[in-house]
Structure formats: C-alpha cells, structure tokens
Protein backbone atom coordinates (compact mmCIF):
# COMPACT_ATOMS: atom_id res chain seq x y z
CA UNK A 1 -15.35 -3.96 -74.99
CA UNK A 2 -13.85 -0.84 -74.25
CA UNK A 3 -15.64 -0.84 -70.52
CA UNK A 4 -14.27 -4.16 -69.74
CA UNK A 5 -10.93 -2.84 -70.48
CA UNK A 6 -11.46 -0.21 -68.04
CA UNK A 7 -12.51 -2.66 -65.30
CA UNK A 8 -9.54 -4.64 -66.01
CA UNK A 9 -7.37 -1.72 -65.61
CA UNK A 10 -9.17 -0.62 -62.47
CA UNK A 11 -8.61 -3.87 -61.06
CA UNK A 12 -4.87 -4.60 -61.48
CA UNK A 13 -4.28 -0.69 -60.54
CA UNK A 14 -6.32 -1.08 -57.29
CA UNK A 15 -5.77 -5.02 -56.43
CA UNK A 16 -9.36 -5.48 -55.98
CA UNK A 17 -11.77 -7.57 -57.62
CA UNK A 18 -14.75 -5.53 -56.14
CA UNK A 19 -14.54 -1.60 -56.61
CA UNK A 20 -18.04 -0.88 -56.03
CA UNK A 21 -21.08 -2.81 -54.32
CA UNK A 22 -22.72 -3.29 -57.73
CA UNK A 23 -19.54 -5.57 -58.85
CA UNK A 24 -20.57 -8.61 -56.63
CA UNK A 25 -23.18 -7.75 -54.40
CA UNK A 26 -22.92 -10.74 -52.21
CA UNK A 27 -19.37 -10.30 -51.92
CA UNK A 28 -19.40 -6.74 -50.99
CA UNK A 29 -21.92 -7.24 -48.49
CA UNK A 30 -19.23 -10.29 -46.95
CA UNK A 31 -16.19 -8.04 -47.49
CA UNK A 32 -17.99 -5.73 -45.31
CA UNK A 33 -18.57 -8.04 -42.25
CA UNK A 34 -15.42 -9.47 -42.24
CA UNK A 35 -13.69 -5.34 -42.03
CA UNK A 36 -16.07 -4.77 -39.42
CA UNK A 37 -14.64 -7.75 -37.25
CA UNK A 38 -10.91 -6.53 -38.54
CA UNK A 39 -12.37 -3.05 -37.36
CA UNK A 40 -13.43 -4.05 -34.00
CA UNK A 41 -10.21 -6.61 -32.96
CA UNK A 42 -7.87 -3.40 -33.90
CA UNK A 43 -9.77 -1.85 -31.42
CA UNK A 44 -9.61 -4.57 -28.99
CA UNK A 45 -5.58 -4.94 -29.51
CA UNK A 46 -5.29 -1.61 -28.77
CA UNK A 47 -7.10 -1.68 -25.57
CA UNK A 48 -4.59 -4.92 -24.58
CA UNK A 49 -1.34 -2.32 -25.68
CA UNK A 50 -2.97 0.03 -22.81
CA UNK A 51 -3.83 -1.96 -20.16
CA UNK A 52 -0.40 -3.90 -20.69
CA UNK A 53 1.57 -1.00 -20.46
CA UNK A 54 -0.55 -0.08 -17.31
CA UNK A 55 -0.15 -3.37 -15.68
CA UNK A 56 3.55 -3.85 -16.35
CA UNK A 57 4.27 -0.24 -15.12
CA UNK A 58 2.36 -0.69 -11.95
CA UNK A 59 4.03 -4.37 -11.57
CA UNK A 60 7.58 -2.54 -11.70
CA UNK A 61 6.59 0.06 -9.32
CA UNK A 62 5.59 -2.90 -6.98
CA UNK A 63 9.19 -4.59 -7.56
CA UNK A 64 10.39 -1.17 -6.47
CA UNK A 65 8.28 -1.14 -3.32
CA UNK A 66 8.90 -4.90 -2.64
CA UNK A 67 12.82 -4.38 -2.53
CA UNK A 68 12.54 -0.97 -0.59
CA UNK A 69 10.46 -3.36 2.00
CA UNK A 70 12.98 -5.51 2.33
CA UNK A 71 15.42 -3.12 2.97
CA UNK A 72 13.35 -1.70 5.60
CA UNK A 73 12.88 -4.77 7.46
CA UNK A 74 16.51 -5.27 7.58
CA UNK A 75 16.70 -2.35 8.68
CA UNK A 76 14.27 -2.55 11.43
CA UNK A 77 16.44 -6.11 12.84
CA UNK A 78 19.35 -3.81 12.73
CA UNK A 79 17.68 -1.35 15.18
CA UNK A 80 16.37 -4.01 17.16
CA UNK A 81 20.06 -5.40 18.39
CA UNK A 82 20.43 -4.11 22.08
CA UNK A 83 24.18 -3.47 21.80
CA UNK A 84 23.66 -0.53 19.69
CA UNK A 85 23.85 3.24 20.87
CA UNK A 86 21.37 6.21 20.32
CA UNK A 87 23.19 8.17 17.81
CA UNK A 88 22.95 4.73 15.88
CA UNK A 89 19.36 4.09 15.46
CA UNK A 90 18.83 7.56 15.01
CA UNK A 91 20.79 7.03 12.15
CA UNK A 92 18.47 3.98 11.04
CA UNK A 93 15.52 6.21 11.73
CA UNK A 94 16.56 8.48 9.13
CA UNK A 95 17.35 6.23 6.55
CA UNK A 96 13.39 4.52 6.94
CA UNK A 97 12.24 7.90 6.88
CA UNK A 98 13.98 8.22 3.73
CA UNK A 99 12.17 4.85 2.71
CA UNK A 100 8.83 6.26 3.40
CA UNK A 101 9.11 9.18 0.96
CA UNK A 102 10.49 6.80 -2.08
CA UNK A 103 7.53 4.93 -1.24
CA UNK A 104 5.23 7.92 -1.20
CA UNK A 105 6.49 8.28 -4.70
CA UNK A 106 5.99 5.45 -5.82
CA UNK A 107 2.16 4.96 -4.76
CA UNK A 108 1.58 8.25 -6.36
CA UNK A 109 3.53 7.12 -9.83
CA UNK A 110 2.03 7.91 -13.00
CA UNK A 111 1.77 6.78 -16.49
CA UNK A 112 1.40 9.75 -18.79
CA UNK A 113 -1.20 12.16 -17.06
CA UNK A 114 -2.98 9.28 -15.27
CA UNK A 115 -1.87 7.98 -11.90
CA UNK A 116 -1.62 4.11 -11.54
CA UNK A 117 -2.79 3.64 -7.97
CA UNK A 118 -5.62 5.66 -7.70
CA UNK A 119 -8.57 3.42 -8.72
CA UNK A 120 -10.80 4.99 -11.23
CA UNK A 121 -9.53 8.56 -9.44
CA UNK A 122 -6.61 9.11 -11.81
CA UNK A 123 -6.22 12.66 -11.78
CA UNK A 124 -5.12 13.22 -8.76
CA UNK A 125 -2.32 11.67 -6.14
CA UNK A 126 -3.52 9.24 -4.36
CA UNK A 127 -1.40 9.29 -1.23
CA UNK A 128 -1.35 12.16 0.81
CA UNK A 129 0.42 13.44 3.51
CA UNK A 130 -2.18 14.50 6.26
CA UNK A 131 -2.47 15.78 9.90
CA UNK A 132 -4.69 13.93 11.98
CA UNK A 133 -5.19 14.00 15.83
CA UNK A 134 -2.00 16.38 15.59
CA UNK A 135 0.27 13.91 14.31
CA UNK A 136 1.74 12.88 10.81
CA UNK A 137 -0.69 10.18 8.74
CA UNK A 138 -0.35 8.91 4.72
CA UNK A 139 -4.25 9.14 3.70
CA UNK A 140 -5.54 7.47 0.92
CA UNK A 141 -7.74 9.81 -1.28
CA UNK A 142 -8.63 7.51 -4.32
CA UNK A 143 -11.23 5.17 -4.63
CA UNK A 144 -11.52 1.47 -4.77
CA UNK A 145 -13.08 0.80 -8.00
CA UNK A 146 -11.07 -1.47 -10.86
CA UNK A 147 -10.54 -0.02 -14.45
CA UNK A 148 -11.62 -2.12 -16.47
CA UNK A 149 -11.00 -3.17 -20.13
CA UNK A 150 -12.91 -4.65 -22.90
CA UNK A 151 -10.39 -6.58 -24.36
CA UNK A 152 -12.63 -8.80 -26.41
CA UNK A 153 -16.29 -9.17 -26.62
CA UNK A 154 -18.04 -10.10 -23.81
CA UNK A 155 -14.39 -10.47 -21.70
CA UNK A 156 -13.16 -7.62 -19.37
CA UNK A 157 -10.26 -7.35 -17.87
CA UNK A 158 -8.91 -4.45 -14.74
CA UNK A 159 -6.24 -2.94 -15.94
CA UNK A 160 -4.89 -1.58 -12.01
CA UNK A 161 -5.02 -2.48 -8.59
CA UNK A 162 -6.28 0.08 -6.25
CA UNK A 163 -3.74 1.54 -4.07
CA UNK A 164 -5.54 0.87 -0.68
CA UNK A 165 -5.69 -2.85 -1.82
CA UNK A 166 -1.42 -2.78 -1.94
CA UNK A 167 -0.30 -0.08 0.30
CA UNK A 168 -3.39 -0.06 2.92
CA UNK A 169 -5.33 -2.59 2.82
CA UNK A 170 -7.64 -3.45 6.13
CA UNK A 171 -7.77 -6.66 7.82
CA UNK A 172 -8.27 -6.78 11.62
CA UNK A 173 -6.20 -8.83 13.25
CA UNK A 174 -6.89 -6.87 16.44
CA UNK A 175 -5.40 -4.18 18.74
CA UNK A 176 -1.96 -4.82 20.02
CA UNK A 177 0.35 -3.12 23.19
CA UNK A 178 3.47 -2.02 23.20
CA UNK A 179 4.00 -3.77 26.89
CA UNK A 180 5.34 -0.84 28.26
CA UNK A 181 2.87 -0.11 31.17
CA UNK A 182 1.13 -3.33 31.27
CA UNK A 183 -2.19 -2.06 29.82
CA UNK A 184 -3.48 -4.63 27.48
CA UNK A 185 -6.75 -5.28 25.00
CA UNK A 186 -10.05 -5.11 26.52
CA UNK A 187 -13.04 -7.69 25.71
CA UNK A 188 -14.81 -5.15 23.17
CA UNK A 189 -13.63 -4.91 19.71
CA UNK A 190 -11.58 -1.71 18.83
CA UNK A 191 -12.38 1.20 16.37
CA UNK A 192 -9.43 3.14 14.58
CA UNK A 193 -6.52 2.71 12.36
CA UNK A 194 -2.38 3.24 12.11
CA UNK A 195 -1.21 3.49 15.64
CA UNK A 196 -1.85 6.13 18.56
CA UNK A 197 -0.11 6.16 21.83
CA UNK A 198 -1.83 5.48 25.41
CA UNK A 199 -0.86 7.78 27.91
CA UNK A 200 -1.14 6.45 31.44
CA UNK A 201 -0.05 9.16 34.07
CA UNK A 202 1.23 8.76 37.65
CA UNK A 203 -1.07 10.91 40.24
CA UNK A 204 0.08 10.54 43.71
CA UNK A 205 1.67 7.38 45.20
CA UNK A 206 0.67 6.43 49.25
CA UNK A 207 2.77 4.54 51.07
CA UNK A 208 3.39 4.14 55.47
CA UNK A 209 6.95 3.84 56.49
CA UNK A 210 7.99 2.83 60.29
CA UNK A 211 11.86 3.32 59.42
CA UNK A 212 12.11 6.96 58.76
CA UNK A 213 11.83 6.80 55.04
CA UNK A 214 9.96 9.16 52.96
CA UNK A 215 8.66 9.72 49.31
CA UNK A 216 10.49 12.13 47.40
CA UNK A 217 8.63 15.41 46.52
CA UNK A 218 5.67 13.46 47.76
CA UNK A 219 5.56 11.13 45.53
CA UNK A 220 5.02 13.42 42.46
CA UNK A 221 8.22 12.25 40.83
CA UNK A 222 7.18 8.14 40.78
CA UNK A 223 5.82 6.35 37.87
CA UNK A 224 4.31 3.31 39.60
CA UNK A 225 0.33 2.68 38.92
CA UNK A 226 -1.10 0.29 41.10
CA UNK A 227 0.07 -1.95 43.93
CA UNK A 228 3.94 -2.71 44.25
CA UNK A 229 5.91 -4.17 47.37
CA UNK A 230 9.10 -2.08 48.76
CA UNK A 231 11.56 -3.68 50.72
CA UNK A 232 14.23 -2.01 52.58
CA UNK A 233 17.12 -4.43 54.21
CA UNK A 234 19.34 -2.41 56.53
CA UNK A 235 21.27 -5.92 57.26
CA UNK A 236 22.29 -6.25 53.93
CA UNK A 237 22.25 -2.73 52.77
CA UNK A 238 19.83 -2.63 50.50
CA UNK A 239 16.35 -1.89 48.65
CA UNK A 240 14.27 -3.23 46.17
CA UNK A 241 11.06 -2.60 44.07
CA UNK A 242 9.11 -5.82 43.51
CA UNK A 243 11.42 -8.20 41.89
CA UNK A 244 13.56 -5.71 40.51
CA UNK A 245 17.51 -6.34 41.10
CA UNK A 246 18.35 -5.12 44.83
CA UNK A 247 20.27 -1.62 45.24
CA UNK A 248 22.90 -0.10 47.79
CA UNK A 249 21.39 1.86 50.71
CA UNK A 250 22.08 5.57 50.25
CA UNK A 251 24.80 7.06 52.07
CA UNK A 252 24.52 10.00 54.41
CA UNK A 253 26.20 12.14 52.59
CA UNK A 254 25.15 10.89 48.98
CA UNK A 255 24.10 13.58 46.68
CA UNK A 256 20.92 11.41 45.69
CA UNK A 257 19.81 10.92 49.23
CA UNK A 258 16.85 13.22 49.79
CA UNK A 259 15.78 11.53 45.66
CA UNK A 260 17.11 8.18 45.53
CA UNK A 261 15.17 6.46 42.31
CA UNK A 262 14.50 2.66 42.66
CA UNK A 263 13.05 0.87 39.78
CA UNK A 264 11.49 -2.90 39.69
CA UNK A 265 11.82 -5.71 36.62
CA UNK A 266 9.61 -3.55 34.59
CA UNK A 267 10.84 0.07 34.77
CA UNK A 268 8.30 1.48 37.20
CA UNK A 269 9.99 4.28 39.83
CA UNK A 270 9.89 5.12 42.89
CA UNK A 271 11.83 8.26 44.43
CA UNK A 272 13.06 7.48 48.17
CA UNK A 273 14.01 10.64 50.80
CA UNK A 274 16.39 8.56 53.06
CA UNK A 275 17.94 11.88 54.80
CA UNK A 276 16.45 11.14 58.28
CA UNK A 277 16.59 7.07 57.96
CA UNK A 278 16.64 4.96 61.01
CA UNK A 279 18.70 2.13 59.82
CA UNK A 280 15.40 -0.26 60.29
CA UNK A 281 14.74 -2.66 57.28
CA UNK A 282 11.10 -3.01 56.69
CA UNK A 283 8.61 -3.94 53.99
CA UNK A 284 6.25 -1.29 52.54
CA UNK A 285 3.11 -1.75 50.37
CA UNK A 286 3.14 1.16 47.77
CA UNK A 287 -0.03 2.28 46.09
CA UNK A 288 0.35 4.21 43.03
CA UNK A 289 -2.82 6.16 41.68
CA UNK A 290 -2.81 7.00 38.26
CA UNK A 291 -5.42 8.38 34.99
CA UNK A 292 -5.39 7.02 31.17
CA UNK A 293 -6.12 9.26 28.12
CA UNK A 294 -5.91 8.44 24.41
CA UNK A 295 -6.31 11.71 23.30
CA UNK A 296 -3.41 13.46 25.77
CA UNK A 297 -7.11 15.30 26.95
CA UNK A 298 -9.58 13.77 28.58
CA UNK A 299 -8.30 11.51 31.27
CA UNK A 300 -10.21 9.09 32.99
CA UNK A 301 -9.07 7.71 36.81
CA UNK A 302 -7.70 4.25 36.82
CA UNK A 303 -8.61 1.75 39.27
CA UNK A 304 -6.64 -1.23 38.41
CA UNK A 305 -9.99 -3.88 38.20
CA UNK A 306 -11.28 -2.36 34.68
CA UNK A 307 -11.04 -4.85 32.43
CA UNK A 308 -12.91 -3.08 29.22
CA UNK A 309 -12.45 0.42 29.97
CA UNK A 310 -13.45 2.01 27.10
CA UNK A 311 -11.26 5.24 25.77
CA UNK A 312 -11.95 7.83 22.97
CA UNK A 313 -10.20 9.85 20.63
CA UNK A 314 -12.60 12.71 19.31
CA UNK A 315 -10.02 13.75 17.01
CA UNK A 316 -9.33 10.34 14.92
CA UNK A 317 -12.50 8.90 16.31
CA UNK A 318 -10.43 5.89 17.53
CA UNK A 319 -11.98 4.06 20.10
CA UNK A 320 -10.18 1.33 22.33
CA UNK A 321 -10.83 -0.97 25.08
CA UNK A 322 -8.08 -1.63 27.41
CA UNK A 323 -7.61 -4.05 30.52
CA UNK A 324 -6.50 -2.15 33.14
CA UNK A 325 -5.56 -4.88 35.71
CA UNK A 326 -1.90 -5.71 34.60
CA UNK A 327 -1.17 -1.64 34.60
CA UNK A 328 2.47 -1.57 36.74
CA UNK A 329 3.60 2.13 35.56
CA UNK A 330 2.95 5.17 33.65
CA UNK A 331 4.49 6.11 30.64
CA UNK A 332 3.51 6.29 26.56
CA UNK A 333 2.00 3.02 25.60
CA UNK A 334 2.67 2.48 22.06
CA UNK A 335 -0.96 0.82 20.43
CA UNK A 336 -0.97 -0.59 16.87
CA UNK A 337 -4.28 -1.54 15.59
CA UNK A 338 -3.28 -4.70 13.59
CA UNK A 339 -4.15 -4.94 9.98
CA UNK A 340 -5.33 -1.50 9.85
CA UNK A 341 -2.08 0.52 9.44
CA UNK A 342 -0.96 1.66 6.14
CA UNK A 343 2.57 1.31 4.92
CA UNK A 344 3.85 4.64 5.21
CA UNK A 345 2.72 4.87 8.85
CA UNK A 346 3.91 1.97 10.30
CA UNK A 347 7.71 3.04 9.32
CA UNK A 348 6.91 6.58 10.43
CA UNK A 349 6.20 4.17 13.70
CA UNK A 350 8.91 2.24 13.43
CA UNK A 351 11.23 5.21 13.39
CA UNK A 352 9.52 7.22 16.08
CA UNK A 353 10.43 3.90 18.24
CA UNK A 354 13.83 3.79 17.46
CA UNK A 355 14.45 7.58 18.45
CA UNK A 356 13.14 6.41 21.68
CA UNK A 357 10.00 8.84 22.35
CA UNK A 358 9.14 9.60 25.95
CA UNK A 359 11.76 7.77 27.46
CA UNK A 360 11.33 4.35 26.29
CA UNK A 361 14.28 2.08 27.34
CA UNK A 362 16.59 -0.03 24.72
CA UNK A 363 15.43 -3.27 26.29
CA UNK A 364 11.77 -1.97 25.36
CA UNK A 365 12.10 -1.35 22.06
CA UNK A 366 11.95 -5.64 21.06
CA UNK A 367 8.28 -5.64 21.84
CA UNK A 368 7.55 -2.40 20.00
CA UNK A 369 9.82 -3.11 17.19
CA UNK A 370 8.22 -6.82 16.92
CA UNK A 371 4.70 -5.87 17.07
CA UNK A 372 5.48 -3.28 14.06
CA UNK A 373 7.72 -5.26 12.02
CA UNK A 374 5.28 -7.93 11.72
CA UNK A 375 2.53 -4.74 10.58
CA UNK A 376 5.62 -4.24 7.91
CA UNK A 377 5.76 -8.32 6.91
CA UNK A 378 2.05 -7.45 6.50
CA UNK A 379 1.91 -5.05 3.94
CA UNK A 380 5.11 -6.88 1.62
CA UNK A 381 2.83 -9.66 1.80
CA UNK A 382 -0.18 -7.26 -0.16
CA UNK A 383 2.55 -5.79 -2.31
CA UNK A 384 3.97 -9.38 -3.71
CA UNK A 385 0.28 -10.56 -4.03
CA UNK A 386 -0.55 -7.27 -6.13
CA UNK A 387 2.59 -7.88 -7.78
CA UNK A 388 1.00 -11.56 -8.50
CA UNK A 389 -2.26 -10.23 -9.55
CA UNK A 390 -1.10 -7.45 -12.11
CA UNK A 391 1.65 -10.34 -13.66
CA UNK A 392 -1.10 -12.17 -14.43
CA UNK A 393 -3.54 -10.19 -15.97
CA UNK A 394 -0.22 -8.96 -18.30
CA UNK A 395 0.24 -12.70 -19.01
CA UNK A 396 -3.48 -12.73 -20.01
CA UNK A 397 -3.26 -9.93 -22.00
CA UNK A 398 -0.12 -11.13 -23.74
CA UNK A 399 -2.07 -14.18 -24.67
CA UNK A 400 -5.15 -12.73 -25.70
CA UNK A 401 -3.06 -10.56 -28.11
CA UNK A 402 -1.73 -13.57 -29.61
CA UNK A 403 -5.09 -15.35 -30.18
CA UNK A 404 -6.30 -11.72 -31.76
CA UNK A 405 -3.28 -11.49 -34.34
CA UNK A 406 -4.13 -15.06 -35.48
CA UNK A 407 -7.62 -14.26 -35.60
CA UNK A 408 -7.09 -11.02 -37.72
CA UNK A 409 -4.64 -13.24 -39.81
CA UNK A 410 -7.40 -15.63 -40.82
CA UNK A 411 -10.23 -12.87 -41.31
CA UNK A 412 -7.64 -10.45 -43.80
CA UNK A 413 -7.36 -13.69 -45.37
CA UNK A 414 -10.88 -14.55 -45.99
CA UNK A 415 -11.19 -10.60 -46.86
CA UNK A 416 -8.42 -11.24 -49.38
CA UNK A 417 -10.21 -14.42 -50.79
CA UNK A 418 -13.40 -12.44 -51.11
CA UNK A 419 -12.38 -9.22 -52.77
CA UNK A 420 -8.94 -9.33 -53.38
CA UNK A 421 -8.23 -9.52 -57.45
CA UNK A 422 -6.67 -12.72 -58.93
CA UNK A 423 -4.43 -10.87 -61.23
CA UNK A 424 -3.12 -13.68 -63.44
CA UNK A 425 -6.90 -14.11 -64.65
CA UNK A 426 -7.38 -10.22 -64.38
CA UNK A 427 -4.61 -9.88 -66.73
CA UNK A 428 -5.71 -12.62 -69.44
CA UNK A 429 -9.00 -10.77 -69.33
CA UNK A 430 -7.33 -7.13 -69.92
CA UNK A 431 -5.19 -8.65 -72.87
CA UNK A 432 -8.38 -10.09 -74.54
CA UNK A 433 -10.86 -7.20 -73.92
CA UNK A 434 -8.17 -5.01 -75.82
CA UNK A 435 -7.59 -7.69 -78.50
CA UNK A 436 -11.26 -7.83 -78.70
CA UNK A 437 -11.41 -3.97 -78.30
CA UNK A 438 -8.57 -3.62 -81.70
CA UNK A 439 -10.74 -6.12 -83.86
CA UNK A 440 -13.36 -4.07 -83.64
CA UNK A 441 -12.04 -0.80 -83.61
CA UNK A 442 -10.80 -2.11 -86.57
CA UNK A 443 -13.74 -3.47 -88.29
CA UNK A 444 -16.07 -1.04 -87.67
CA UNK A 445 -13.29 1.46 -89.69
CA UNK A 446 -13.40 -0.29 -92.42
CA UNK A 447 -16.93 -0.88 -92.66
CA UNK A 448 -17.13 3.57 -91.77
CA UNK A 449 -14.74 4.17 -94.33
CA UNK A 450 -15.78 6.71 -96.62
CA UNK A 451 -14.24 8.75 -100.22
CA UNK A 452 -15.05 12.00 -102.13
CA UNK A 453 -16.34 9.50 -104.76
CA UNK A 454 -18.70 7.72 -102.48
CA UNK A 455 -20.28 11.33 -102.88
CA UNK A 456 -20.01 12.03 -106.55
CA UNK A 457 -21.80 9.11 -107.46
C-alpha cells in the first residue's frame, strides 16, 4: 500500500503515467518512437528557419540589385540622347560607376560569417576585382554547386543560388561590333568573355592626283582602311569623301591648307595638302592600307577580302573571327561577346563608352550604347528570375513548416495519450492507497500492541 502511494505521488508530481520502462513496457517502447519523430521534425524545422532566412536575405539583396538595374538603364537612355555635352555623360559615367561598386557589395553580401552568393564556397567573397589583359574585370571565384537542405526525409531543398547563375551567367548569343570601323563577325564561332576592343590601325594611304593635290604628311595622318572615292569639284568649290556631305575648297591663305581633313558618312579621314593646287576638279581612288590586333600587340596586315580572319588574345585567351570586307577606317572597335559578360563589366563598358575612349564620336555612341544596354536587359532578366527562384523555395519552406507544426501537434498528442498521467484517476487512486495505507497502519497497531502485563503473566 504504501508503494502505490508513492507511485501516485510520483505521478501527479511528474505528470506522467510512465516513469520508468518497467511501468508499461509497451508504452514506453511507443513513447519512445513517437520522441524520436518529435526529435527528428525539430531538427527538420530548424533546418527550414536557416535556409528561410538564407533565401529571404539573398531575395532582398536581389530586390536591391533589380532596382539599382533599373536605375542604370535609365541611366544609360539618358547618356544615349545626342543633345547632351561631354562634361554631362561624364557625369552619368560616374554615377554607373558608383552603381557597379553597390553592386559589388551586394554579390559579396553575407549572412553571419557565410556569404550568400558564393555556392558551397562561403568563406570567402565571391566577386573580385581582377586585372586581366591589363584592364579592369569582376571575376567570379566561387563555385557553382547548390546548398542544399534536408528539410524533411527524403525531400531536399537549395537553400542559395550561385552567384554566376544571377550576376554572370553564360549564354552565347554571339559576338557583336561596335560599328565603328566596319569590321564585323566572322563565320567561326568566338572564344572569350566581357568585352575587349579591336584595334584596326591606318598604315599608309596611296592615292594619284592630276590636279596638284597632295596627301598630308604622306598620308600618315588618315584613318581610311580600304578603298574610298575622292572627289574634288573646282566648279563648285568643293570636296568630298565617298558620300560624306561636300566641303569648301581651301583657301590660299587658309591656315589648314597644307592639312585640310575631309571625312565621309562614316568618320573615316583623309588629310589634303592643297598649297600648290591647280584649280582642276578631278576624281581620285584612295587606297588605305591598314593592320588589326586584339591584343594592342601582334598585328596582322589587312587585306579587305578576309572574311574569318582569325585574331588572338594571349593574355585573356579570347579568340575572335572578324569579316574584314566592310572595314572603311581605323579606330577602337568596341566587341561585346553576347551573353558572356558579367554585370559589373558591362557598366564598367557602358561608362568607358560614354567618356568617349579613343575618339569615338556622339553620333557613335547609339550603336555601342545599344549593343550594351541590351547585355544590361540581360543580366536584370537573371536577377528577377533568381529573385523568382529563391521566392519560391521560401514559399516552400513556409509551407513545409506549416505541415511540420501540425504534424508535431498530432505526434505530442499521441505522446500525451500514451504516457501522459490522467490525473483525475491518478488522484482517486492516491486518496485510496492512503485510505487503504491508514486502515492498515491502523490494524496492524492494534493487533502489535503490547503492555508490561503481557510480560508478567
């Protein structure tokens, strides 16, 4: 009696109706099956709590990136308007260069100690900034694998994007010119990534005039490549360069007569000595020799027929074909190999354009400017669709979380059903095992009981 009393108290101070194995065997062996499962969903909520807080920080860092994009693109319209001066693009090249290092930042954001867009490489940035072929590059130094969760058994889940899946992802879409000299894509496919510049350079131009007309310096100062047609009208006082517009005959006395520049519809130059002109109009046939080079190096002779002449870059290892039949004129041929150029470098592009490198004219900018701008519409495009793919794998999560917490509600409830103590019936049992316990506590004193007379006798 007086050991079921102590059970009962046991129970009611502990709540359970199965302290040790030997209470209920059957039960103890159920109550511990159903806290493994309780065991193993904490485990899997907590993995959802990580990867959720993973997912929704990398989605936010996307919304970041997505409205610094946009900004950027309006930007890039804004630089493309022809009515504005120098000093103002400059300014809009600063401000996208200002762009590019938020968004620097932001690919190399971290949660805690781990970075978010580095694959499974998360201890270490995984943008860089980088020198390559001696200029500026953003190089990716993570790694494309997922991380991935188990978030319930048998289910995984990634719980990140790699960042050369949102911020360089590859697609070939081809090699694309600037239009600036006329050099275009060759027949062969291309090999490189981000942009480089084609440098076509003028080598000597030949030319026979009958009305005492000469080439400036020789010729050294031109910029036509290939054939172009000059014609000189002394009745109507003028010259022109192919169908460029016609300009006023030189003067005697002009200071620009011994170098007067002429330039056709596409920008091409020639430099005219008309000090000891005869007054004769006449039509010329210029020839202008010329070399290409993608590495600024190693040049290679151009003669105008080519139409896959393949070029190197030891340095990047780029290589590109190029058609050399539509060349008009040297200069720096902007190249952008399409779907291969991260981010980061097609601003850095963008903004190099709009300071106008190596001379290029406003008018020129449009085809640069379009060419890169639709390399920017590119990558928002793999920034919303990562934004779409972390959103819903949170969603997921969020749900899965939901189903879990019902689930563990059901199993602490069988786990309560099993070995939880029903303490109005725990309670009726206390009160009669001390009843019980008092009786004979009682009786058994009376039946002990014992005198000094019980002795005597």
């Amino acid at each position: 009696n007086f050991g079921d009393l102590v059970r009962a108290q046991e129970q009611i101070a502990s709540g359970k109706r199965i302290l040790r194995p030997s209470d209920d065997p059957v039960g103890a062996a159920q109550a511990a099956a159903l806290r493994g499962k309780l065991a193993a969903q904490d485990r899997y909520r907590e993995a959802i709590e990580s990867g959720r807080n993973r997912l929704d920080t990398a989605s936010a860092a996307l919304q970041d990136t997505s409205t610094l994009l946009a900004e950027a693109r309006a930007l890039t319209l804004e630089g493309m308007n022809g009515v504005l001066s120098q000093k103002d693009r400059d300014l809009i090249a600063g401000q996208l260069d200002l762009i590019r290092l938020e968004l620097i930042d932001i690919s190399n954001r971290q949660l805690g100690q781990r970075y978010l867009f580095g694959g499974t490489a998360t201890g270490s940035a995984p943008f860089a900034s980088a020198t390559v072929g001696g200029r500026q590059t953003v190089v990716y130094t993570g790694n494309g694998e997922q991380q991935d969760l188990v978030v319930g058994k048998g289910t995984v889940l990634g719980a990140n994007l790699p960042g050369s899946e949102i911020f360089a992802r590859v697609n070939r879409t081809g090699t694309e010119f600037g239009g600036l000299t006329g050099a275009a894509a060759g027949t062969s496919p291309d090999l490189g990534t981000g942009y480089d510049y084609l440098e076509l350079r003028h080598d000597g131009t030949s030319a026979t005039f009958t009305s005492g007309v000469a080439l400036a310096s020789g010729g050294a100062l031109d910029t036509i490549l290939g054939a172009h047609s000059l014609v000189i009208d002394a009745a109507a006082g003028t010259v022109q360069l192919d169908g460029g517009a016609p300009v006023a005959l030189p003067a005697p006395g002009d200071p620009d007569v011994a170098d007067f520049v002429v330039r056709n519809a596409e920008g091409a130059e020639v430099h005219l000595d008309f000090t000891a002109f005869n007054g004769t109009s006449e039509t010329v046939a210029l020839a202008g020799a010329g070399s290409i080079s993608l590495d600024g190096t190693n040049w290679t002779a151009l003669d105008f027929v080519a139409t896959d002449l393949e070029l190197t870059d030891p340095a990047t290892g780029a290589v590109v074909h190029v058609d050399t039949t539509g060349i008009h004129r040297a200069g720096s041929e902007l190249i952008v190999f399409g779907g291969a150029i991260n981010v980061f470098d097609d601003l850095q592009a963008i903004a190099e354009t709009l300071r106008k490198p190596d001379g290029v004219a406003p008018a020129e900018l449009g085809a640069r400017l379009g060419i890169l701008l639709g390399e920017l519409d590119r990558s928002h495009d793999d920034v919303i669709s990562g934004m779409g793919v972390l959103g819903s794998r949170s969603s997921r999560l969020t749900s899965m979380d939901e189903a879990l917490e019902e689930s563990d509600t059901m199993l602490r409830t069988l786990l309560s059903n099993v070995e939880d103590v029903d303490f109005d019936e725990v309670v009726l049992d206390m009160t009669r095992a001390e009843q019980t316990l008092q009786l004979t506590q009682a009786a058994g004193a009376r039946l002990l009981q014992t005198s000094l007379l019980n002795f005597i006798r």
